[in-house]
N, C-alpha and C. Protein backbone atom coordinates (compact mmCIF):
# COMPACT_ATOMS: atom_id res chain seq x y z
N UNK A 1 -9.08 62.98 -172.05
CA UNK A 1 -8.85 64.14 -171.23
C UNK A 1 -8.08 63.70 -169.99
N UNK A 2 -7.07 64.25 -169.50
CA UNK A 2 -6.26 63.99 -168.55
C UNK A 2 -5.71 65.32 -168.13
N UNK A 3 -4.99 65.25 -167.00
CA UNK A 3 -4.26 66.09 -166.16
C UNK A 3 -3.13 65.54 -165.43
N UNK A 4 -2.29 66.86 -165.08
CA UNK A 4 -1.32 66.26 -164.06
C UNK A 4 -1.23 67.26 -162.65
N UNK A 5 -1.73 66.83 -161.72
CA UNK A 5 -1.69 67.61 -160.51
C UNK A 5 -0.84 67.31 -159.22
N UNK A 6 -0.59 68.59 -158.19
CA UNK A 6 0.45 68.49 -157.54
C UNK A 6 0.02 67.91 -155.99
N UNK A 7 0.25 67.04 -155.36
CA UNK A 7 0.01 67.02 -154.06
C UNK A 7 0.36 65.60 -153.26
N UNK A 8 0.69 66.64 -152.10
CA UNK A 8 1.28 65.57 -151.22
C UNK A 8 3.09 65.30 -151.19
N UNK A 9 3.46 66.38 -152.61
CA UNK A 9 5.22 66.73 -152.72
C UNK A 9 5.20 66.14 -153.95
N UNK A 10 4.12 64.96 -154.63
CA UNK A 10 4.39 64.41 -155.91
C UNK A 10 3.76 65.00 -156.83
N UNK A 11 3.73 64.32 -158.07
CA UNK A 11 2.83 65.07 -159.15
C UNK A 11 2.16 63.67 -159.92
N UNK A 12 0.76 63.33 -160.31
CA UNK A 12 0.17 62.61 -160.68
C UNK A 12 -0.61 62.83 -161.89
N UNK A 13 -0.52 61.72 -162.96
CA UNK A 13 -1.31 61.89 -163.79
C UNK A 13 -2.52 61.12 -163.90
N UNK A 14 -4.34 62.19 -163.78
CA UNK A 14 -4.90 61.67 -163.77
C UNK A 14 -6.08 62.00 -164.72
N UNK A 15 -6.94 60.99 -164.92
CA UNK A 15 -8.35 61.16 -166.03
C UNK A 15 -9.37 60.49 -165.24
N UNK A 16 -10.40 61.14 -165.92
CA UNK A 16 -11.38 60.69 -165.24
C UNK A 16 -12.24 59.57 -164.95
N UNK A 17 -12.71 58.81 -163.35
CA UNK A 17 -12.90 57.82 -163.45
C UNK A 17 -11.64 56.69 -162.98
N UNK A 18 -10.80 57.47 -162.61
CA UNK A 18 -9.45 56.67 -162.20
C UNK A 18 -9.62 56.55 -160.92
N UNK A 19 -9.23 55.51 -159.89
CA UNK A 19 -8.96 55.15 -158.57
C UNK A 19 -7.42 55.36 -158.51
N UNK A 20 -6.99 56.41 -157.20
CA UNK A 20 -5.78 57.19 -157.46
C UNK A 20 -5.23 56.61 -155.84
N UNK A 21 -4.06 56.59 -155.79
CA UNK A 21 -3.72 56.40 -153.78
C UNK A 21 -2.39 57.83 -153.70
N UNK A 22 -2.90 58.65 -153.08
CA UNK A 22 -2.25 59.80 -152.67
C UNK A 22 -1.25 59.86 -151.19
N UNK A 23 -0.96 60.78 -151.16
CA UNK A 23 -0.19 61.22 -149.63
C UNK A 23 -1.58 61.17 -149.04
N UNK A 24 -1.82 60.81 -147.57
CA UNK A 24 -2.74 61.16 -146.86
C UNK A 24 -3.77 62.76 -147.07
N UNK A 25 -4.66 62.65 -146.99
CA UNK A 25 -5.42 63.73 -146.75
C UNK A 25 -6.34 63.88 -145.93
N UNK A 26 -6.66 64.73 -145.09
CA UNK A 26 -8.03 64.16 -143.71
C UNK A 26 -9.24 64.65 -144.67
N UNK A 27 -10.00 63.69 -144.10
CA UNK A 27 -11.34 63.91 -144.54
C UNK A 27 -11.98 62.29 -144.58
N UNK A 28 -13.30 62.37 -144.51
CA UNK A 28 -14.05 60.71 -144.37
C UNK A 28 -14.34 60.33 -145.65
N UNK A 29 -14.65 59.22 -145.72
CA UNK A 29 -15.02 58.20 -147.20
C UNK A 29 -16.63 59.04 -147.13
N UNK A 30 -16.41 58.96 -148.89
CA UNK A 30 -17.24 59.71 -149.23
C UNK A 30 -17.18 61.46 -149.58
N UNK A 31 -16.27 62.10 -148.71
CA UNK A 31 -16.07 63.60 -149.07
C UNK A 31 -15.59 63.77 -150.16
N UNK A 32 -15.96 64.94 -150.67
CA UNK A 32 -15.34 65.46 -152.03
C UNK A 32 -14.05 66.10 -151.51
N UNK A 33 -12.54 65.93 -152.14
CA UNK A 33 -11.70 66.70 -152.35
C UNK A 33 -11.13 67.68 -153.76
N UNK A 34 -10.85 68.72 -153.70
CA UNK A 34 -10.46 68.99 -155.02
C UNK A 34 -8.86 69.56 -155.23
N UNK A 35 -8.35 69.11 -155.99
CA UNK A 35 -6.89 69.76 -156.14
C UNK A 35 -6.89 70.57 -156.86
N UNK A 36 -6.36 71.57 -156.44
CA UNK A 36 -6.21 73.00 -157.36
C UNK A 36 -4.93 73.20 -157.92
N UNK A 37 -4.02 72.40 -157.49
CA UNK A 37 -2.58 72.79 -158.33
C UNK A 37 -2.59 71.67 -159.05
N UNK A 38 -2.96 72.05 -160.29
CA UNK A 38 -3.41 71.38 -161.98
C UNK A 38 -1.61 72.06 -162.44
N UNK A 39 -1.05 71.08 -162.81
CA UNK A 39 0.15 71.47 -163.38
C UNK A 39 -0.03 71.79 -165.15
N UNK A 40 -0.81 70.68 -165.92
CA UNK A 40 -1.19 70.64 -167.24
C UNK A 40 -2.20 69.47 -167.28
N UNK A 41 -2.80 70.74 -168.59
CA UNK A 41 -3.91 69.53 -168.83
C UNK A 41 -4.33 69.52 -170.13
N UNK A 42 -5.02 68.47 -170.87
CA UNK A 42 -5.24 68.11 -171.76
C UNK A 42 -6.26 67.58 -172.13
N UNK A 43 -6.96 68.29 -173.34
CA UNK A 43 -7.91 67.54 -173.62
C UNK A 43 -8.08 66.62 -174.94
N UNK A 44 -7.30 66.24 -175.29
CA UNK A 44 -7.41 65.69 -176.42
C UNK A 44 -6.36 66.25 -177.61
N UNK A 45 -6.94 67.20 -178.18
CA UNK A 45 -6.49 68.52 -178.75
C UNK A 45 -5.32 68.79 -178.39
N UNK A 46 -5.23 69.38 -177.72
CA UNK A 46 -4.62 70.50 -177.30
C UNK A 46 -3.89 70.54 -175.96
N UNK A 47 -2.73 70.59 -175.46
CA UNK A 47 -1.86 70.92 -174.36
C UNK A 47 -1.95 72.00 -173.72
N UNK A 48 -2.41 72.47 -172.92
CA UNK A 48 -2.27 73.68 -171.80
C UNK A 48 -1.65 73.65 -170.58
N UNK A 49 -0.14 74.38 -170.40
CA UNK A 49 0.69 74.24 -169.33
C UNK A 49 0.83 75.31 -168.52
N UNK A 50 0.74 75.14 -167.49
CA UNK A 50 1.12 76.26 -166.44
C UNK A 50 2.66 76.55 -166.00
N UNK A 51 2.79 78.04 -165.20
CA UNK A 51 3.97 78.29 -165.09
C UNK A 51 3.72 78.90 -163.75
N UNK A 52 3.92 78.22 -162.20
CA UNK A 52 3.78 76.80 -162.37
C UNK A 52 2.34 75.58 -162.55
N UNK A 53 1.49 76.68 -162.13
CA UNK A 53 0.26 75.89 -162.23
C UNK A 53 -0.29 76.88 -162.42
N UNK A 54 -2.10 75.95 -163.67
CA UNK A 54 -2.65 76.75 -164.57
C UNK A 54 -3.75 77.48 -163.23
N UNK A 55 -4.30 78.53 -163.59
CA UNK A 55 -5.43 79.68 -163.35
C UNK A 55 -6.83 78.98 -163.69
N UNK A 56 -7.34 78.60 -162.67
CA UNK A 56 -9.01 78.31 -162.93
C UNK A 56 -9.30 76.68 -163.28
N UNK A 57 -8.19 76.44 -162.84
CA UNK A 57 -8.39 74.83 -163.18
C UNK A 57 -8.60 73.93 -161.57
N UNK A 58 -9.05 72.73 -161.98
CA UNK A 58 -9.23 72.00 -160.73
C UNK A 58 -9.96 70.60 -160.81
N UNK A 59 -9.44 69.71 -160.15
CA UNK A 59 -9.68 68.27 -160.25
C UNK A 59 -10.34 67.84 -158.98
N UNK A 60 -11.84 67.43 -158.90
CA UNK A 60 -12.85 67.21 -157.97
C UNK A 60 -12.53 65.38 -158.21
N UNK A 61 -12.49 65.17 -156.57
CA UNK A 61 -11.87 63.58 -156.71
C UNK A 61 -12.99 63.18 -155.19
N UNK A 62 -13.50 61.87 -155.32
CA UNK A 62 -14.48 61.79 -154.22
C UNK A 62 -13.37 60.75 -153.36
N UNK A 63 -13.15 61.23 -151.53
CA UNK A 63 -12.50 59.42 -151.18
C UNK A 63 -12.76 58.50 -150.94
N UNK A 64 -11.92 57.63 -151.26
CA UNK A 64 -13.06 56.05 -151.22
C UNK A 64 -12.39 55.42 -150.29
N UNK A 65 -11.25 56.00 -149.69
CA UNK A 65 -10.63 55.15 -149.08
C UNK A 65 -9.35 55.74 -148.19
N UNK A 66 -9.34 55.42 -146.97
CA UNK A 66 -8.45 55.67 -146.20
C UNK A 66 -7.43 54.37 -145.66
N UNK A 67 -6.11 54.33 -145.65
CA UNK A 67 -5.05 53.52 -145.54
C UNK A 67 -4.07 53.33 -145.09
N UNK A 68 -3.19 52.36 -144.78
CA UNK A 68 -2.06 52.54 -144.62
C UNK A 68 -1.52 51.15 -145.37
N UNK A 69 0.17 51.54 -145.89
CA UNK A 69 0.23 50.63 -147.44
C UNK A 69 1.09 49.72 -146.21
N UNK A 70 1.87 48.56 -147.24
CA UNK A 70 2.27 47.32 -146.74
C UNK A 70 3.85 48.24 -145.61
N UNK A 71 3.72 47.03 -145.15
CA UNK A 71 5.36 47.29 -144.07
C UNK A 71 6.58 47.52 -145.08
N UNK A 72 7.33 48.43 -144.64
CA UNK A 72 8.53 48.69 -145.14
C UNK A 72 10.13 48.35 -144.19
N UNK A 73 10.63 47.47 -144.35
CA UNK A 73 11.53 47.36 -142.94
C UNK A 73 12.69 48.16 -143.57
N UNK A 74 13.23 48.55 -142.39
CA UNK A 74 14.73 49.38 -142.64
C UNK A 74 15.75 49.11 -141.51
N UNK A 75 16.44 48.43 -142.40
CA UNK A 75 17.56 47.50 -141.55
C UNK A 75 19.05 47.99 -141.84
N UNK A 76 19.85 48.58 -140.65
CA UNK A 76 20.95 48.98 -140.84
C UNK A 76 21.99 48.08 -140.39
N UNK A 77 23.02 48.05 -140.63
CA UNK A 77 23.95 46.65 -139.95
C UNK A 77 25.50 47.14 -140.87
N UNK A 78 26.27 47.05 -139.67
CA UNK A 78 27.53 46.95 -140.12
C UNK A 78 28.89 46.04 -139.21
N UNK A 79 29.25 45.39 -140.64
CA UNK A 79 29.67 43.75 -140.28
C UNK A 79 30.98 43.97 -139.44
N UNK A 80 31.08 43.04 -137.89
CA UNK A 80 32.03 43.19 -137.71
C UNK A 80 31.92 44.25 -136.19
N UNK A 81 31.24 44.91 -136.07
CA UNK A 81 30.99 46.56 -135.12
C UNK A 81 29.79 45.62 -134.21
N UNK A 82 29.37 45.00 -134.28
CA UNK A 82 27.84 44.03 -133.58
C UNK A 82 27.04 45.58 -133.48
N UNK A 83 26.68 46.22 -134.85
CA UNK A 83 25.83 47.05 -135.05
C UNK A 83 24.45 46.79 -135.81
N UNK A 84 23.56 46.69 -135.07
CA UNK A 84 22.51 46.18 -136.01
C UNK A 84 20.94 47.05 -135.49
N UNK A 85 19.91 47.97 -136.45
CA UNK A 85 19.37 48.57 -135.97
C UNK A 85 17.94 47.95 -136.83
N UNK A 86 17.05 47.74 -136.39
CA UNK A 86 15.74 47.12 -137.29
C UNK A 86 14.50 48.15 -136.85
N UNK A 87 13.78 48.59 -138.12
CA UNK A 87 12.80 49.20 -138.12
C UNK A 87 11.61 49.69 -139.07
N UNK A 88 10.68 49.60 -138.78
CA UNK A 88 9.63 49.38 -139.64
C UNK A 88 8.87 50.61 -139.91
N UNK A 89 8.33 50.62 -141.15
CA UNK A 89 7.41 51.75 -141.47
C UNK A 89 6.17 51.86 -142.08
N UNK A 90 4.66 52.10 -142.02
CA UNK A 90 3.57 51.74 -142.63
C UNK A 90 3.06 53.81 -143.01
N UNK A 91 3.14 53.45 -144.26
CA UNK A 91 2.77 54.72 -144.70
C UNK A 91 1.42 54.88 -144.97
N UNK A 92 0.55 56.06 -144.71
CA UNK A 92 -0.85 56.27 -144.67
C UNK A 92 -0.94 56.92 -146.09
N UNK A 93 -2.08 56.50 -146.66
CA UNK A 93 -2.64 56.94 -147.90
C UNK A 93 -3.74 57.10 -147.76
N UNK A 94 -5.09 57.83 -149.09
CA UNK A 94 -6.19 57.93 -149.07
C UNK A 94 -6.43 57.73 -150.66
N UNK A 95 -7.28 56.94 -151.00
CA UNK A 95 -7.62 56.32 -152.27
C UNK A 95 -8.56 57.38 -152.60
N UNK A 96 -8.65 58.01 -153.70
CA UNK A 96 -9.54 58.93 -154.15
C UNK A 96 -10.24 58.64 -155.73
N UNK A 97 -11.68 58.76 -156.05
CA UNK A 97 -11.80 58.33 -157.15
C UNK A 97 -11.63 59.81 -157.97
N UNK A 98 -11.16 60.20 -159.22
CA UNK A 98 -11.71 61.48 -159.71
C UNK A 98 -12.64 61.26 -160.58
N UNK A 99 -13.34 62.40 -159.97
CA UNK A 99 -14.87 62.63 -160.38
C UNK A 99 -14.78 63.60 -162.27
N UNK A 100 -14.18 64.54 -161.61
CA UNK A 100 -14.40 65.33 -163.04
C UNK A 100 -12.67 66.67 -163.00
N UNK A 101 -12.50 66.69 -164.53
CA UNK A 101 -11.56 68.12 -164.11
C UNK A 101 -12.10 69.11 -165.29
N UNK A 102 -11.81 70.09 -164.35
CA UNK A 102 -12.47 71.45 -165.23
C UNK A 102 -11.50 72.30 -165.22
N UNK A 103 -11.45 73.09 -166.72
CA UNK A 103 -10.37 73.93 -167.13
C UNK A 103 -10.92 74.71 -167.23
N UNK A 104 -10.77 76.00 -167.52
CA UNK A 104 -11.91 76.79 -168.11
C UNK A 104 -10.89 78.13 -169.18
């Protein structure tokens, strides 16, 4: 059984029991979150797709974890001009386990 849900601008495929790292979300370790924009899901069987997302569906994910991922540098430079600009970026995430998804 799996799903694919929308959030944070991306779309993820998840089943249950997975440790997931998302766009940030507020909330403390330990809270339940649930995503409601279920794009498709599957149980085995059978494919069920939404247009754009399905009716009555939803993926309960507990967080385990709040973050920020490794350094990203962004270095501009052009040879010759003594142009040179350096800068760094640490992006925040939240590790979520999912708990269960329900279709109905």
């Amino acid at each position: 059984m799996y799903a694919v849900v929308a959030t944070g601008g991306k779309q993820y495929k998840v089943s249950e029991g997975e440790i997931l790292r998302v766009e940030k979300i507020p909330g403390e370790v330990g809270e339940t979150v649930t995503f409601d924009r279920v794009l498709m899901f599957s149980d085995g069987d059978s494919v069920t797709l939404g247009a754009p997302a399905l009716e009555n569906a939803a993926v309960r994910a507990k967080i385990v974890g709040q973050g920020r991922s490794k350094k990203v540098l962004v270095f501009k430079y052009k040879r010759r001009k003594r142009y040179r600009r350096k800068q760094g970026h640490r992006q925040s995430y939240t590790a979520v386990q999912i708990d269960s998804i329900a279709a109905q």
